[in-house]
N, C-alpha and C. Protein backbone atom coordinates (compact mmCIF):
# COMPACT_ATOMS: atom_id res chain seq x y z
N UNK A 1 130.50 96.16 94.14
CA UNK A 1 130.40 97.59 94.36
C UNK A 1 128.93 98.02 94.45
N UNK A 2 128.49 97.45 93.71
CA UNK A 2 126.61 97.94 94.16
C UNK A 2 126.17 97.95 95.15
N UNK A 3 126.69 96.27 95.48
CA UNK A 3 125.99 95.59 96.70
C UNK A 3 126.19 97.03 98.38
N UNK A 4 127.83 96.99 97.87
CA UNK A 4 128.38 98.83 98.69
C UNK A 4 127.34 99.66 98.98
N UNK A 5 126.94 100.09 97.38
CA UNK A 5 126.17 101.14 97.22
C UNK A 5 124.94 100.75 97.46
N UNK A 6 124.33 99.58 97.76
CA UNK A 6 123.29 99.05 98.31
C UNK A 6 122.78 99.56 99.36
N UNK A 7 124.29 99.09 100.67
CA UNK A 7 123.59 99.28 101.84
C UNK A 7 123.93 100.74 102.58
N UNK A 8 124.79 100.93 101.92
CA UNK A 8 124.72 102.76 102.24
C UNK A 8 123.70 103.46 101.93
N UNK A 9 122.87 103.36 100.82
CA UNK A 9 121.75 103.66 100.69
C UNK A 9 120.48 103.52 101.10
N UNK A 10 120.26 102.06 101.50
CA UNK A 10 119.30 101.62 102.33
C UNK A 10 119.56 102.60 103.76
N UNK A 11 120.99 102.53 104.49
CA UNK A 11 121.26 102.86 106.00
C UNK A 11 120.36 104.37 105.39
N UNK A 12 121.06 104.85 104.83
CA UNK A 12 120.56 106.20 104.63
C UNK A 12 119.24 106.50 104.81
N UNK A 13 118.52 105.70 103.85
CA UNK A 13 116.72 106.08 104.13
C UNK A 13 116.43 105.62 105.26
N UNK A 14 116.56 104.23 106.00
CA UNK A 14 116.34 103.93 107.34
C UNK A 14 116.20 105.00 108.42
N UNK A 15 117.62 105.57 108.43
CA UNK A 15 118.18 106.72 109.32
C UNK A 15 117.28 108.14 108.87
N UNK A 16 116.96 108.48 107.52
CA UNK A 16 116.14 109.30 107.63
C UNK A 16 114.67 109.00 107.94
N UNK A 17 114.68 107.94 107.92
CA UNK A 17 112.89 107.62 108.31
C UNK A 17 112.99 107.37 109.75
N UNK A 18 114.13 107.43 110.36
CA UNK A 18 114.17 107.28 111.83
C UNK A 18 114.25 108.41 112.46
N UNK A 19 114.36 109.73 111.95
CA UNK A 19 114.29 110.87 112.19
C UNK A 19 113.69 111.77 111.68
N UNK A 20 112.50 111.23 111.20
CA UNK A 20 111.30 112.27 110.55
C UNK A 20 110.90 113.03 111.88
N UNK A 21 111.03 112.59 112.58
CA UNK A 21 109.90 113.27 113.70
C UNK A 21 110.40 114.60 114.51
N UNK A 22 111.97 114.64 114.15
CA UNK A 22 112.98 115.58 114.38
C UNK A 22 111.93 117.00 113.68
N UNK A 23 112.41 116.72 112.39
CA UNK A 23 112.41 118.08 111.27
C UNK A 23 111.78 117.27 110.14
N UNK A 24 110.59 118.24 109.76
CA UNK A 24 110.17 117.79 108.18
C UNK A 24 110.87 117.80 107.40
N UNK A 25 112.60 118.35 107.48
CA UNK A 25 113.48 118.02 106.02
C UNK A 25 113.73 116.78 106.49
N UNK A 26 113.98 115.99 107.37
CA UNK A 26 114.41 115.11 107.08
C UNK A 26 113.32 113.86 106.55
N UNK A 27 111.89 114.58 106.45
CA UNK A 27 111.40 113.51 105.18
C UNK A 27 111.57 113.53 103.75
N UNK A 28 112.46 114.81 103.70
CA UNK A 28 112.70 114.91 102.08
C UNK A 28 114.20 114.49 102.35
N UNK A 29 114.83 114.26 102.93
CA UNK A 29 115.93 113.38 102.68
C UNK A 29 115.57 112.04 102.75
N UNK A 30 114.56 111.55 103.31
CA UNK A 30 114.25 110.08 103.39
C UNK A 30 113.82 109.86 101.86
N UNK A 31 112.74 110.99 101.58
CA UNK A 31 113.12 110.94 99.80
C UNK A 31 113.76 110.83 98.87
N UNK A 32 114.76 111.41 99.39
CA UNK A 32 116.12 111.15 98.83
C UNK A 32 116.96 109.36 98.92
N UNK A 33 116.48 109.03 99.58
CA UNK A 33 117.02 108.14 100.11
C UNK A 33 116.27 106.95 99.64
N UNK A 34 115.30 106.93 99.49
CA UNK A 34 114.21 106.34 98.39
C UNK A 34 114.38 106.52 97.32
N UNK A 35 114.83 107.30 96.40
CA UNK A 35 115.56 107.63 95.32
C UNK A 35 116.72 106.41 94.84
N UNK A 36 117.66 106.68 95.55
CA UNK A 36 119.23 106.57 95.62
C UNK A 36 118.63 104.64 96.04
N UNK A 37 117.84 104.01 96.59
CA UNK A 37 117.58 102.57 96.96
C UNK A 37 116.89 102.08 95.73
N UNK A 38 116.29 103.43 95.57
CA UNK A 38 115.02 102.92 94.00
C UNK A 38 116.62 102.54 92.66
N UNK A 39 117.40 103.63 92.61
CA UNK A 39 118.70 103.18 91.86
C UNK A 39 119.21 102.01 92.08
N UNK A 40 119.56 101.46 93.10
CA UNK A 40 119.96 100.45 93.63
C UNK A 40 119.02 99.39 93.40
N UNK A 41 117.92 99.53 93.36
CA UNK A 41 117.08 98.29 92.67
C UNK A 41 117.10 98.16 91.54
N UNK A 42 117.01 98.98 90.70
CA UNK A 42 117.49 99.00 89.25
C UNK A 42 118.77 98.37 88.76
N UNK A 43 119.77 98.78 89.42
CA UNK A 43 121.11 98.34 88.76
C UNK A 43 121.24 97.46 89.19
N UNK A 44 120.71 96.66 90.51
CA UNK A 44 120.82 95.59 90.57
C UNK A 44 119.31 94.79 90.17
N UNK A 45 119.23 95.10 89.28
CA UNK A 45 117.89 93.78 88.32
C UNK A 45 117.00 93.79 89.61
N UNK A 46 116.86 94.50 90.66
CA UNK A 46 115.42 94.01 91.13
C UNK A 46 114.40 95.25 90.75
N UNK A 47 114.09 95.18 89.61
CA UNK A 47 113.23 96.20 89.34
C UNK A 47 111.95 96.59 89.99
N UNK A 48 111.16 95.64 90.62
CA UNK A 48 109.93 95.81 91.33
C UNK A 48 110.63 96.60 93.00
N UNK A 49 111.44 95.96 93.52
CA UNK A 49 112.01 97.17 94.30
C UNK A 49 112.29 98.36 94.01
N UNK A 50 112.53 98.72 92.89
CA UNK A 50 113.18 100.01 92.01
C UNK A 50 111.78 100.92 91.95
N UNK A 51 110.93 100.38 91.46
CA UNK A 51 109.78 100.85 91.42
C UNK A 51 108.68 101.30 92.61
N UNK A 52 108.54 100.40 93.66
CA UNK A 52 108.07 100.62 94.92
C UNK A 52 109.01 101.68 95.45
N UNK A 53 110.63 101.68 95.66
CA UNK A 53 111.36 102.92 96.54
C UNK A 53 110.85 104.10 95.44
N UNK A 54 110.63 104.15 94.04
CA UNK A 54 110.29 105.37 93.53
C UNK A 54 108.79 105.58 94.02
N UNK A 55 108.07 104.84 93.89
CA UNK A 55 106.16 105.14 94.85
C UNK A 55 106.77 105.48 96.40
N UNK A 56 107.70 105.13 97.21
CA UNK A 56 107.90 105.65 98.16
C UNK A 56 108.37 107.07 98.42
N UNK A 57 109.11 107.45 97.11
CA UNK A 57 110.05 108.43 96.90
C UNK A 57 108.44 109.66 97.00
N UNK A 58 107.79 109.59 95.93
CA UNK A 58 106.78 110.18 95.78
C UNK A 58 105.64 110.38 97.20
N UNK A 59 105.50 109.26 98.01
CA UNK A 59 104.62 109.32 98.81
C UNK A 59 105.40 110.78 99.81
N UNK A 60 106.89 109.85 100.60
CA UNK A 60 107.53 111.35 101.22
C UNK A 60 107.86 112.74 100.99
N UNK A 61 108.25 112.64 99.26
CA UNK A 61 107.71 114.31 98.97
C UNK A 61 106.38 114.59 99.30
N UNK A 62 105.34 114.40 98.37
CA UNK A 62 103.90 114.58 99.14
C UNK A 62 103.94 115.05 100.82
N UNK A 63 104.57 114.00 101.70
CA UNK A 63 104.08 114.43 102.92
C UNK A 63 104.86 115.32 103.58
N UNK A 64 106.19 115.63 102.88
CA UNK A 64 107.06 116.90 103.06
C UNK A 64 106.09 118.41 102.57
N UNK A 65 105.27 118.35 101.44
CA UNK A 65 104.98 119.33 101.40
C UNK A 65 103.44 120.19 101.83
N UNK A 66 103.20 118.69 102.34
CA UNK A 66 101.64 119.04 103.36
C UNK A 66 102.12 119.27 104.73
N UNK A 67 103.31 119.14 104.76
CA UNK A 67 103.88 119.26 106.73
C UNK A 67 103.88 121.04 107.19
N UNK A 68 103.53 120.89 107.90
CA UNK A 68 104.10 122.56 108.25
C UNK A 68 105.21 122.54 108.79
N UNK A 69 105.71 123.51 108.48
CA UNK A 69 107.07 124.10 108.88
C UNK A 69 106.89 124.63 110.36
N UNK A 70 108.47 124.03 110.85
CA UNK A 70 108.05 124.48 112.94
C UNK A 70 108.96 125.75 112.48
């Protein structure tokens, strides 16, 4: 069931990092999505992944809130 919740989560940030260029929300869903992978590294024991998707999580807020709004 993780492994599930693995790659739904990964698709998720992928797909939002594949559509940043759309709309600046969708870099705060890629945040989101970095989040929810950073979980997924955790529960599954790869903690140094867990930790990098949370430094990622942080980098895309940051650049969500220096973006201007169209």
């Amino acid at each position: 069931m993780v492994t599930l919740y693995g790659v739904v989560a990964v698709t998720f940030m992928m797909t939002m990092y594949a559509l940043e260029g759309r709309h600046r929300n969708f870099t705060l869903a890629f945040a989101l999505g970095c989040v929810l992978s950073s979980l997924y590294g955790f529960l599954s024991g790869a903690w140094p992944f867990g930790v990098v998707e949370l430094i990622w999580a942080g980098v895309a807020v940051r650049k969500w809130q220096t973006a201007s709004p169209r």
